[in-house]
Protein backbone atom coordinates (compact mmCIF):
# COMPACT_ATOMS: atom_id res chain seq x y z
CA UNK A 1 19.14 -3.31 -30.09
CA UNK A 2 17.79 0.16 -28.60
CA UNK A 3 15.25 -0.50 -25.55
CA UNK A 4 13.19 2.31 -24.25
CA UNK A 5 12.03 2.25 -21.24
CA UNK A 6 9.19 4.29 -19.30
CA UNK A 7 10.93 5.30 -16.36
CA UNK A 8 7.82 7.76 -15.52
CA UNK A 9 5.92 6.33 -12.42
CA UNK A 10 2.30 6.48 -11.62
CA UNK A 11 3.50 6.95 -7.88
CA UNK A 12 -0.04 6.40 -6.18
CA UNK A 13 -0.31 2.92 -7.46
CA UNK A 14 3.37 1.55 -6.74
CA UNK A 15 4.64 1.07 -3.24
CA UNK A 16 7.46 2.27 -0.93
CA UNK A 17 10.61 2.00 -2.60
CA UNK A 18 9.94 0.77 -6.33
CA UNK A 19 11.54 3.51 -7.85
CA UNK A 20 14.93 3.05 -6.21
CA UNK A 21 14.24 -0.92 -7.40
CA UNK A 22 13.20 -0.05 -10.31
CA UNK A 23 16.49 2.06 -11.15
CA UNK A 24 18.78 -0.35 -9.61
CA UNK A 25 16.86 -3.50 -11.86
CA UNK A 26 17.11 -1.12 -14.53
CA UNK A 27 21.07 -0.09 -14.36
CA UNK A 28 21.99 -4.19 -13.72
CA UNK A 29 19.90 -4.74 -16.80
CA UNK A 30 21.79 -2.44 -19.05
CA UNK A 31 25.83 -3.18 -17.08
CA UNK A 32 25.27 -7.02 -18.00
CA UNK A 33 24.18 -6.57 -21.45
CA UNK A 34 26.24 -3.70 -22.71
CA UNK A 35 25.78 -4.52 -26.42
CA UNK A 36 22.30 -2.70 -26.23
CA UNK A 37 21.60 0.57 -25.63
CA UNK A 38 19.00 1.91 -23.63
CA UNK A 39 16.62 4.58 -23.38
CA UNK A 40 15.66 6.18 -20.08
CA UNK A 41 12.30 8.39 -20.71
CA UNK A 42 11.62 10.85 -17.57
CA UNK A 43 8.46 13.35 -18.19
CA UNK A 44 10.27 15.48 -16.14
CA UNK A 45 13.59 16.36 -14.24
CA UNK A 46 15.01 13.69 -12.53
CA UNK A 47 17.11 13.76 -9.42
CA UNK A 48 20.71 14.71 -10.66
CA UNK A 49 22.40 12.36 -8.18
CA UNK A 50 21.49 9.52 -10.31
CA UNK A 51 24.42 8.02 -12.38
CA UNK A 52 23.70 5.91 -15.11
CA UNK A 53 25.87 3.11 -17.34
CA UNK A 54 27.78 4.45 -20.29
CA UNK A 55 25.08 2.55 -22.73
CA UNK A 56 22.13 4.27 -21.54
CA UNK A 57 20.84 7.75 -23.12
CA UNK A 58 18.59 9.79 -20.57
CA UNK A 59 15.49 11.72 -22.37
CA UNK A 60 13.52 14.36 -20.37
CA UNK A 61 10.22 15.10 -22.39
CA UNK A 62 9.08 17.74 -20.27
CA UNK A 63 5.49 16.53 -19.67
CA UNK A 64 4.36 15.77 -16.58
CA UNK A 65 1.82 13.15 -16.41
CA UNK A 66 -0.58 13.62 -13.08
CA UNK A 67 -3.96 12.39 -14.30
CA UNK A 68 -5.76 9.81 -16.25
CA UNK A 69 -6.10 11.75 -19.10
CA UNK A 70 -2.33 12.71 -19.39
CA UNK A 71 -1.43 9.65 -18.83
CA UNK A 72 -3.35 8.49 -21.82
CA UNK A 73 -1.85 11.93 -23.89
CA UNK A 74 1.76 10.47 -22.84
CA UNK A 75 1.29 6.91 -23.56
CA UNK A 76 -0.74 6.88 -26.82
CA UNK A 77 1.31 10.37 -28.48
CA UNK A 78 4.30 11.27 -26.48
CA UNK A 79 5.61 7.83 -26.02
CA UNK A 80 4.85 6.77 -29.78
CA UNK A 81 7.03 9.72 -30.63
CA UNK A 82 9.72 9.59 -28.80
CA UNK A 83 9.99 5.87 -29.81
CA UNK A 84 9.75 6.72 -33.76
CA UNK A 85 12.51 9.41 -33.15
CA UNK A 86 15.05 7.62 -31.26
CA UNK A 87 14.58 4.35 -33.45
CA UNK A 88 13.39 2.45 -30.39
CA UNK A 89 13.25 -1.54 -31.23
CA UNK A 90 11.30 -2.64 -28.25
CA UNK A 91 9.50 -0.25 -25.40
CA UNK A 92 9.85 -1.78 -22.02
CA UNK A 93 6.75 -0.30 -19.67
CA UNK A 94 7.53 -0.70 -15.92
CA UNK A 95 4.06 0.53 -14.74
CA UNK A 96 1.68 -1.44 -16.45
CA UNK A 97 0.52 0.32 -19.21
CA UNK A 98 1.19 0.22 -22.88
CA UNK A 99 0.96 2.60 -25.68
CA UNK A 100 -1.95 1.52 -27.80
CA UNK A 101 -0.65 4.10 -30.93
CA UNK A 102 2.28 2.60 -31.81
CA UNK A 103 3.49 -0.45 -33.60
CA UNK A 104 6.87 -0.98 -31.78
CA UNK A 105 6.59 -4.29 -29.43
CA UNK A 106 6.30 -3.70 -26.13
CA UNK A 107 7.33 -5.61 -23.10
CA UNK A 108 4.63 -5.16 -19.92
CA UNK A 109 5.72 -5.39 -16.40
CA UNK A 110 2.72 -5.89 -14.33
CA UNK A 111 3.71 -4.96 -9.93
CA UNK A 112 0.84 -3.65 -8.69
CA UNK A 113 -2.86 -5.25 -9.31
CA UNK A 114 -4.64 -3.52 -6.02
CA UNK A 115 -7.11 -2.19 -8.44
CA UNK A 116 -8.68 -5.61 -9.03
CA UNK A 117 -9.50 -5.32 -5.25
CA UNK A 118 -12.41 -4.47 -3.64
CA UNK A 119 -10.48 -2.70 -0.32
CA UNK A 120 -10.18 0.72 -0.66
CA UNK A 121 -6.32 1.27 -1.03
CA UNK A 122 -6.50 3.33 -3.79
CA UNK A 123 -8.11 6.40 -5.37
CA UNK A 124 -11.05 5.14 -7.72
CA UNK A 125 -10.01 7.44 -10.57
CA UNK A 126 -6.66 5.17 -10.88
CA UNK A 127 -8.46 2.24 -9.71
CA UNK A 128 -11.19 3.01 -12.81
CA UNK A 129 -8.33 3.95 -15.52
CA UNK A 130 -6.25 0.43 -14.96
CA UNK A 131 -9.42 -1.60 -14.27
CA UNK A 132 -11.05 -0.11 -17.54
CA UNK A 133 -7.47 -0.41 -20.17
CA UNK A 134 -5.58 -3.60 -18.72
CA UNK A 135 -7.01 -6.16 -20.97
CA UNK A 136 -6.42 -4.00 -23.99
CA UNK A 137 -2.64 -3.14 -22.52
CA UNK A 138 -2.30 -7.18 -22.23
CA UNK A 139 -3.77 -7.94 -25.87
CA UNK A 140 -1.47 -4.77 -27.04
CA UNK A 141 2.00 -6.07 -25.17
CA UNK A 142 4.03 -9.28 -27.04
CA UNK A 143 5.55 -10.35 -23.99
CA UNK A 144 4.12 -9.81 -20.49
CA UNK A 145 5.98 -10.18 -16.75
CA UNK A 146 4.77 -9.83 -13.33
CA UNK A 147 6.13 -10.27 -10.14
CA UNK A 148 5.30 -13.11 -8.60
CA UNK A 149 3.37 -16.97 -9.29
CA UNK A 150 0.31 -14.99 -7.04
CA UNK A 151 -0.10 -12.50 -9.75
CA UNK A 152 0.60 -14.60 -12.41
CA UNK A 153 -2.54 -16.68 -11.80
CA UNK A 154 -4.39 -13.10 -10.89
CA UNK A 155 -3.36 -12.03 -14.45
CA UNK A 156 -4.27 -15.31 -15.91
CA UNK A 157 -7.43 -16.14 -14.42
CA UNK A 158 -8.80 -12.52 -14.44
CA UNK A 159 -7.92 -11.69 -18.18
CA UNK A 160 -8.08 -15.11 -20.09
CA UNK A 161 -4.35 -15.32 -20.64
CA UNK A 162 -2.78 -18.55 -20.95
CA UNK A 163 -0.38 -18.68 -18.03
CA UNK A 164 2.29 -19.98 -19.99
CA UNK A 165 2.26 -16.63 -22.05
CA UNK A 166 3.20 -14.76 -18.15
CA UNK A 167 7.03 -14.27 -17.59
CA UNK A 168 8.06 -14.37 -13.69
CA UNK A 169 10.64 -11.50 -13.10
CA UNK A 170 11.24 -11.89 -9.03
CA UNK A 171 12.56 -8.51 -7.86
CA UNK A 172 16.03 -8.12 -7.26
CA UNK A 173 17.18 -6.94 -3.75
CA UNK A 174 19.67 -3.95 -4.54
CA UNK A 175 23.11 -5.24 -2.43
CA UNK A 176 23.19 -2.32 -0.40
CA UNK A 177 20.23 -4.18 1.64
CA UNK A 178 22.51 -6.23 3.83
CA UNK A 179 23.50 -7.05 7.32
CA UNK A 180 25.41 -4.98 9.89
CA UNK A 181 27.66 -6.08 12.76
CA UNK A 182 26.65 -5.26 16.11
CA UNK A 183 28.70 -2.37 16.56
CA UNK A 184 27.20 -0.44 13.23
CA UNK A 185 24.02 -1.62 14.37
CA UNK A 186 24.57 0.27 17.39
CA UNK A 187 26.16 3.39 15.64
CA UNK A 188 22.55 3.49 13.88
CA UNK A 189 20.29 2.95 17.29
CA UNK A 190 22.42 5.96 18.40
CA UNK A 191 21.31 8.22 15.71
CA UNK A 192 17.99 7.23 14.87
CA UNK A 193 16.66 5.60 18.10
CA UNK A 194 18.18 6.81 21.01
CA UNK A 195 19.96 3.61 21.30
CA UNK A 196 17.02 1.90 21.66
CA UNK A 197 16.07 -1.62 19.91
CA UNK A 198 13.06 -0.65 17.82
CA UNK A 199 10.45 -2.14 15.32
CA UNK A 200 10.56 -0.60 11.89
CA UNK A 201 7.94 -0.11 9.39
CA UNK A 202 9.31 1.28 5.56
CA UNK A 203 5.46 1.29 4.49
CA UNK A 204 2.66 4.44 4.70
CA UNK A 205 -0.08 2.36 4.45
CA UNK A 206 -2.12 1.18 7.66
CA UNK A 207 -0.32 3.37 10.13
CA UNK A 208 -3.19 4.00 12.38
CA UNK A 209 -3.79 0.13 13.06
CA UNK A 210 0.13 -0.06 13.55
CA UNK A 211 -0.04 2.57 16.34
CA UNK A 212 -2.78 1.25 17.79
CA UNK A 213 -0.53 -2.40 17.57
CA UNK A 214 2.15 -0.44 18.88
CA UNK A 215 0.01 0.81 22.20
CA UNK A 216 -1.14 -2.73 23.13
CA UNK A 217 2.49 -4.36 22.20
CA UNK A 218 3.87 -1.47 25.26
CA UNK A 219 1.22 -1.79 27.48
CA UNK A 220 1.78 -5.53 27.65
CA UNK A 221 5.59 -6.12 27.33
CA UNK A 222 6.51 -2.59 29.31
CA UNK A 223 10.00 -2.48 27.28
CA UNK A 224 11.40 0.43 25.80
CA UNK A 225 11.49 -0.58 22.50
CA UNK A 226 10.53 2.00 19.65
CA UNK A 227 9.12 2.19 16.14
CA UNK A 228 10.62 3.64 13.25
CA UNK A 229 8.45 4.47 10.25
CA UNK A 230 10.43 5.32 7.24
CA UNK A 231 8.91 7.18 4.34
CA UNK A 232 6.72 9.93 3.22
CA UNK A 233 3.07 10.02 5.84
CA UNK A 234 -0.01 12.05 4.71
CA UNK A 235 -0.92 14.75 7.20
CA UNK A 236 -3.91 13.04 8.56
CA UNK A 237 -1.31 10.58 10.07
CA UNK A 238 0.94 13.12 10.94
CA UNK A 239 -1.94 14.93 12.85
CA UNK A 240 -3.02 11.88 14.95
CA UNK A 241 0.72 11.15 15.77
CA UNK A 242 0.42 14.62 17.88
CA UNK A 243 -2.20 13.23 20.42
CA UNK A 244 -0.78 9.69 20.16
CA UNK A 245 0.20 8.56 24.04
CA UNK A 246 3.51 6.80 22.82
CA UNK A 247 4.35 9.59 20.72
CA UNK A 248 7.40 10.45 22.12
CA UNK A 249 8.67 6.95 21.19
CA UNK A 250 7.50 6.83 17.53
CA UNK A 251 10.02 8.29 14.73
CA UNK A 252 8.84 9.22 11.95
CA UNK A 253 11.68 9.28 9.12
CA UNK A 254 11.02 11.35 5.77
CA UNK A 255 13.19 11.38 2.97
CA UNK A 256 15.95 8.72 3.76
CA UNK A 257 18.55 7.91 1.03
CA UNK A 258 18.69 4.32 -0.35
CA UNK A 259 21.92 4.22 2.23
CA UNK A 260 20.67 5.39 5.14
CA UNK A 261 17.26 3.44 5.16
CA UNK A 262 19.41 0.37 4.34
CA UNK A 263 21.18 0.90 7.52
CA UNK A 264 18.24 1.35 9.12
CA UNK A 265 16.07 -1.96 8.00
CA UNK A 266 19.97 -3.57 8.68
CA UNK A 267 19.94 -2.51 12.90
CA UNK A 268 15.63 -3.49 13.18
CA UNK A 269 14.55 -5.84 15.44
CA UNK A 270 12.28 -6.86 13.33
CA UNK A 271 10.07 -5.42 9.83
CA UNK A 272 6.30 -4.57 10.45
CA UNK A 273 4.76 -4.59 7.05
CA UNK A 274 1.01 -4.35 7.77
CA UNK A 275 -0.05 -3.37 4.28
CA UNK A 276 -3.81 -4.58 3.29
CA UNK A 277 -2.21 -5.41 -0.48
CA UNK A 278 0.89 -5.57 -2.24
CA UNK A 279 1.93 -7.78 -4.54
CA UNK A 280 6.06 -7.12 -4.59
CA UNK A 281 7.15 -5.89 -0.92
CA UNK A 282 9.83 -4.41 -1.16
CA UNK A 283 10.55 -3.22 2.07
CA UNK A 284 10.03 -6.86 3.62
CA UNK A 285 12.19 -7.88 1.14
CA UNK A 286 14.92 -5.58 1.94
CA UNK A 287 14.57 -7.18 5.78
CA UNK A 288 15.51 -10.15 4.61
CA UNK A 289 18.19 -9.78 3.01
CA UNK A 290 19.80 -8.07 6.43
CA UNK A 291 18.53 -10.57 8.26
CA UNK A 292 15.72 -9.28 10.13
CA UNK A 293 12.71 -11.08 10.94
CA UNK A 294 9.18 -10.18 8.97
CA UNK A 295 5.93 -9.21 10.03
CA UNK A 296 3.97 -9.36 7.32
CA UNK A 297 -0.35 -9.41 6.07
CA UNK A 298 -1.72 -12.43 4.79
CA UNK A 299 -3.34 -11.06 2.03
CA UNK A 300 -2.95 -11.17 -1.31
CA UNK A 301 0.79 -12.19 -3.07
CA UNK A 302 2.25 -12.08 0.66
CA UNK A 303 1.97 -15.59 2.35
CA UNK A 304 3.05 -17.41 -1.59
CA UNK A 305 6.11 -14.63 -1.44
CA UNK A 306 7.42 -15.82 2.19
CA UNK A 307 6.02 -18.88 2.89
CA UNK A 308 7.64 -19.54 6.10
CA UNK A 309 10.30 -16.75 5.81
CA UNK A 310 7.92 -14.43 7.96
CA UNK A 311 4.83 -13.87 10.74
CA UNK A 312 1.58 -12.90 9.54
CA UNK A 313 -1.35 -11.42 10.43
CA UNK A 314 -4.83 -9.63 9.86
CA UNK A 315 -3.46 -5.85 9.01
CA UNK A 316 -7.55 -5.12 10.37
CA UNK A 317 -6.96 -6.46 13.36
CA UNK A 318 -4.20 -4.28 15.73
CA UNK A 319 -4.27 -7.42 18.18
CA UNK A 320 -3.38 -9.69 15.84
CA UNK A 321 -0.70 -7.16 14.62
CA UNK A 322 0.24 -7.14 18.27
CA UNK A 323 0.35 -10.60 19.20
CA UNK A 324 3.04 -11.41 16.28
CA UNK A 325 5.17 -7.94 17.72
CA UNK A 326 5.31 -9.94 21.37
CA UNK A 327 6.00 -13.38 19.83
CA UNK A 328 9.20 -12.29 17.65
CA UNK A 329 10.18 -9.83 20.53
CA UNK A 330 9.78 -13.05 23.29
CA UNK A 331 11.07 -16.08 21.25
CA UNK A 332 14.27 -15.40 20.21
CA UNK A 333 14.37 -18.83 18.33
CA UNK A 334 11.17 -18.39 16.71
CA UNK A 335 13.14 -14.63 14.96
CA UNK A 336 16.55 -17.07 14.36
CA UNK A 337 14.19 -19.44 12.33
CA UNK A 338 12.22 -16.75 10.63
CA UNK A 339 16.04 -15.62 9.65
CA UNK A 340 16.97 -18.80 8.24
CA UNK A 341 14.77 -18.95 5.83
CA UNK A 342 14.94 -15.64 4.64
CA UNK A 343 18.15 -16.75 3.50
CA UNK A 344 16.76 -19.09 1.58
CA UNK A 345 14.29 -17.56 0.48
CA UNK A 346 16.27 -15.01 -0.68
CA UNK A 347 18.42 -17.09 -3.00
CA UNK A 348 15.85 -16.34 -5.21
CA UNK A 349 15.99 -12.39 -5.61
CA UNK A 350 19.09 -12.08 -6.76
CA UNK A 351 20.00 -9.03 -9.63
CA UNK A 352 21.93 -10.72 -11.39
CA UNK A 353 18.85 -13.74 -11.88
CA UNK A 354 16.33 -10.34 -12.64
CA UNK A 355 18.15 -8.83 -15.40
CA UNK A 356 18.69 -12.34 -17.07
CA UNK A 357 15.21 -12.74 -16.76
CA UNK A 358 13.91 -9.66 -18.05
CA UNK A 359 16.06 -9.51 -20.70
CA UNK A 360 14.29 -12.95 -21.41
CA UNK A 361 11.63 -11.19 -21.40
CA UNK A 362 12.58 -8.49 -23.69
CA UNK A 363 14.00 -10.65 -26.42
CA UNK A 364 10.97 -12.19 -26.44
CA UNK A 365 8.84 -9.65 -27.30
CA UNK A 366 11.67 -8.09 -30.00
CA UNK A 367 11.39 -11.80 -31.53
């Protein structure tokens, strides 16, 4: 069987880190079934560190899809193309959209669904393109997955789909996430902290409420603990981290590799994901499989995700945010049971488990 899969991203609507999942889901997928072949379709160059199994055919179509209207050209005449040349037998669409031009069957994986929200935590030109095509991309796909029960009964309940119809793929944890001994741990502090414990945050959403967390949490505790934020911030953060009074004992990381920011999340004290929505988190994820404690929102997906595998809190409320920074950094038995079941918990994000089940999933829709 030949399986194409979109492995263009609409990067404003997916969160920290789901490309290097999605590659890593994608390359599992295709080493434990080796009897298909696969087709990776970039609309553009992709980085040339990437390596890919011996069964998988890279096409660059160079188009690069930035807008709503492009992303309609490449879906409903690109794609459809590409598909009839390459004798595609099933599409797989990691972004949540479908090509409504073509007749191949097409698998949907559905991560994101912070358009259905009324918070503003995205632009309202994506927000109107997904809120105005995802029913006819549902009607349009023959089998459908999303990433967790929450968005399941989202998907269900908002679109008149028969929840039986919805495939759960739970998101692998690529196992480069995992713990490090004291003395790496240390080795890391070194470089990236001054050899300072710290707080890290993988996530560029709500970083003004986090710093204003992050003032009350020194104020009260007096420590000289830090906070790492790992990824890509807009200027407008970047500009209020110049007049910020703890400045000096914020880091800001840009452009880690999947190996360094592993290390990183591996030597935390604990994971401060204070995002408003998300309905796969990633990053908080990634904690748990090195065994560091979570911080996490109680919106949306998040408190069915961990259950009692993390803290949570109001991501309005900087207080709140606070509050759960002094309790994991005063009870040290409170972080050692937060640990413990993150283990458990994440029995159930295995890669192996995800590519059986999407492949599930893609059968499906080729039968």
């Amino acid at each position: 069987m030949i399986i194409a899969v979109d492995t263009r991203l609409n990067k404003e609507m997916q969160p920290e880190g789901y490309e290097n999942f999605m590659f890593s889901m994608l390359n599992h997928l295709s080493e434990k079934f080796p009897e298909h072949h696969f087709l990776y379709i970039f609309d553009g160059p992709y980085d040339g560190k990437m390596t890919f199994p011996k069964n998988v055919q890279s096409i660059i179509s160079g188009f690069k899809t930035s807008n709503s209207l492009l992303l309609q050209y490449w879906f409903n005449f690109k794609i459809p193309s590409l598909l009839r040349k390459h004798k595609a037998d099933v599409f797989l669409s990691m972004d949540g959209i479908c090509s409504l031009r073509t007749k191949i069957p097409q698998c949907l994986l559905i991560s994101d669904l912070s358009f259905l929200q009324s918070h503003k935590i995205v632009k309202k030109s994506q927000a109107g393109f997904y809120k105005k095509n995802t029913a006819a991309f549902l009607a349009k796909a023959k089998a459908i997955a999303s990433v967790s029960e929450f968005s399941k009964k989202l998907i269900a309940d908002h679109y008149k789909i028969n929840a039986e119809d919805i495939s759960i793929i739970h998101p692998g944890i690529d196992e480069i996430f995992k713990p490090l001994d004291w003395e790496e741990q240390e080795i890391i502090k070194e470089k990236y902290a001054e050899g300072k414990a710290y707080f890290l945050c993988s996530e560029n959403s709500n970083l003004i409420n986090l710093l204003k967390a992050f003032s009350f949490f020194k104020k009260r505790q007096k420590s000289n603990m830090l906070l790492l934020i790992a990824g890509n911030a807009d200027e407008n953060f970047k500009k209020e981290l110049k007049t910020y009074k703890f400045r000096n004992e914020v880091k800001l990381l840009e452009d880690l590799d999947k190996t360094d920011l592993a290390k990183i999340t591996a030597s935390a004290y604990a994971m401060l994901y204070p995002v408003f929505y998300n309905d796969i988190a990633l990053p908080a994820l990634q904690a748990l499989q090195c065994n560091v404690p979570v911080i996490t929102s109680d919106t949306g997906a998040l408190t069915s995700i961990f259950g009692e595998a993390a803290l949570y809190i109001n991501p309005e409320n900087f207080e709140d945010i606070a509050q759960k920074m002094m309790l994991v950094f005063k009870d040290e038995d409170k972080a050692k049971k937060l640990v413990n079941a993150g283990k458990e918990l994440m029995q159930h994000y295995q890669t192996d488990k995800t590519a059986e089940l999407l492949m599930q999933c893609i059968l499906k829709c080729a039968n």
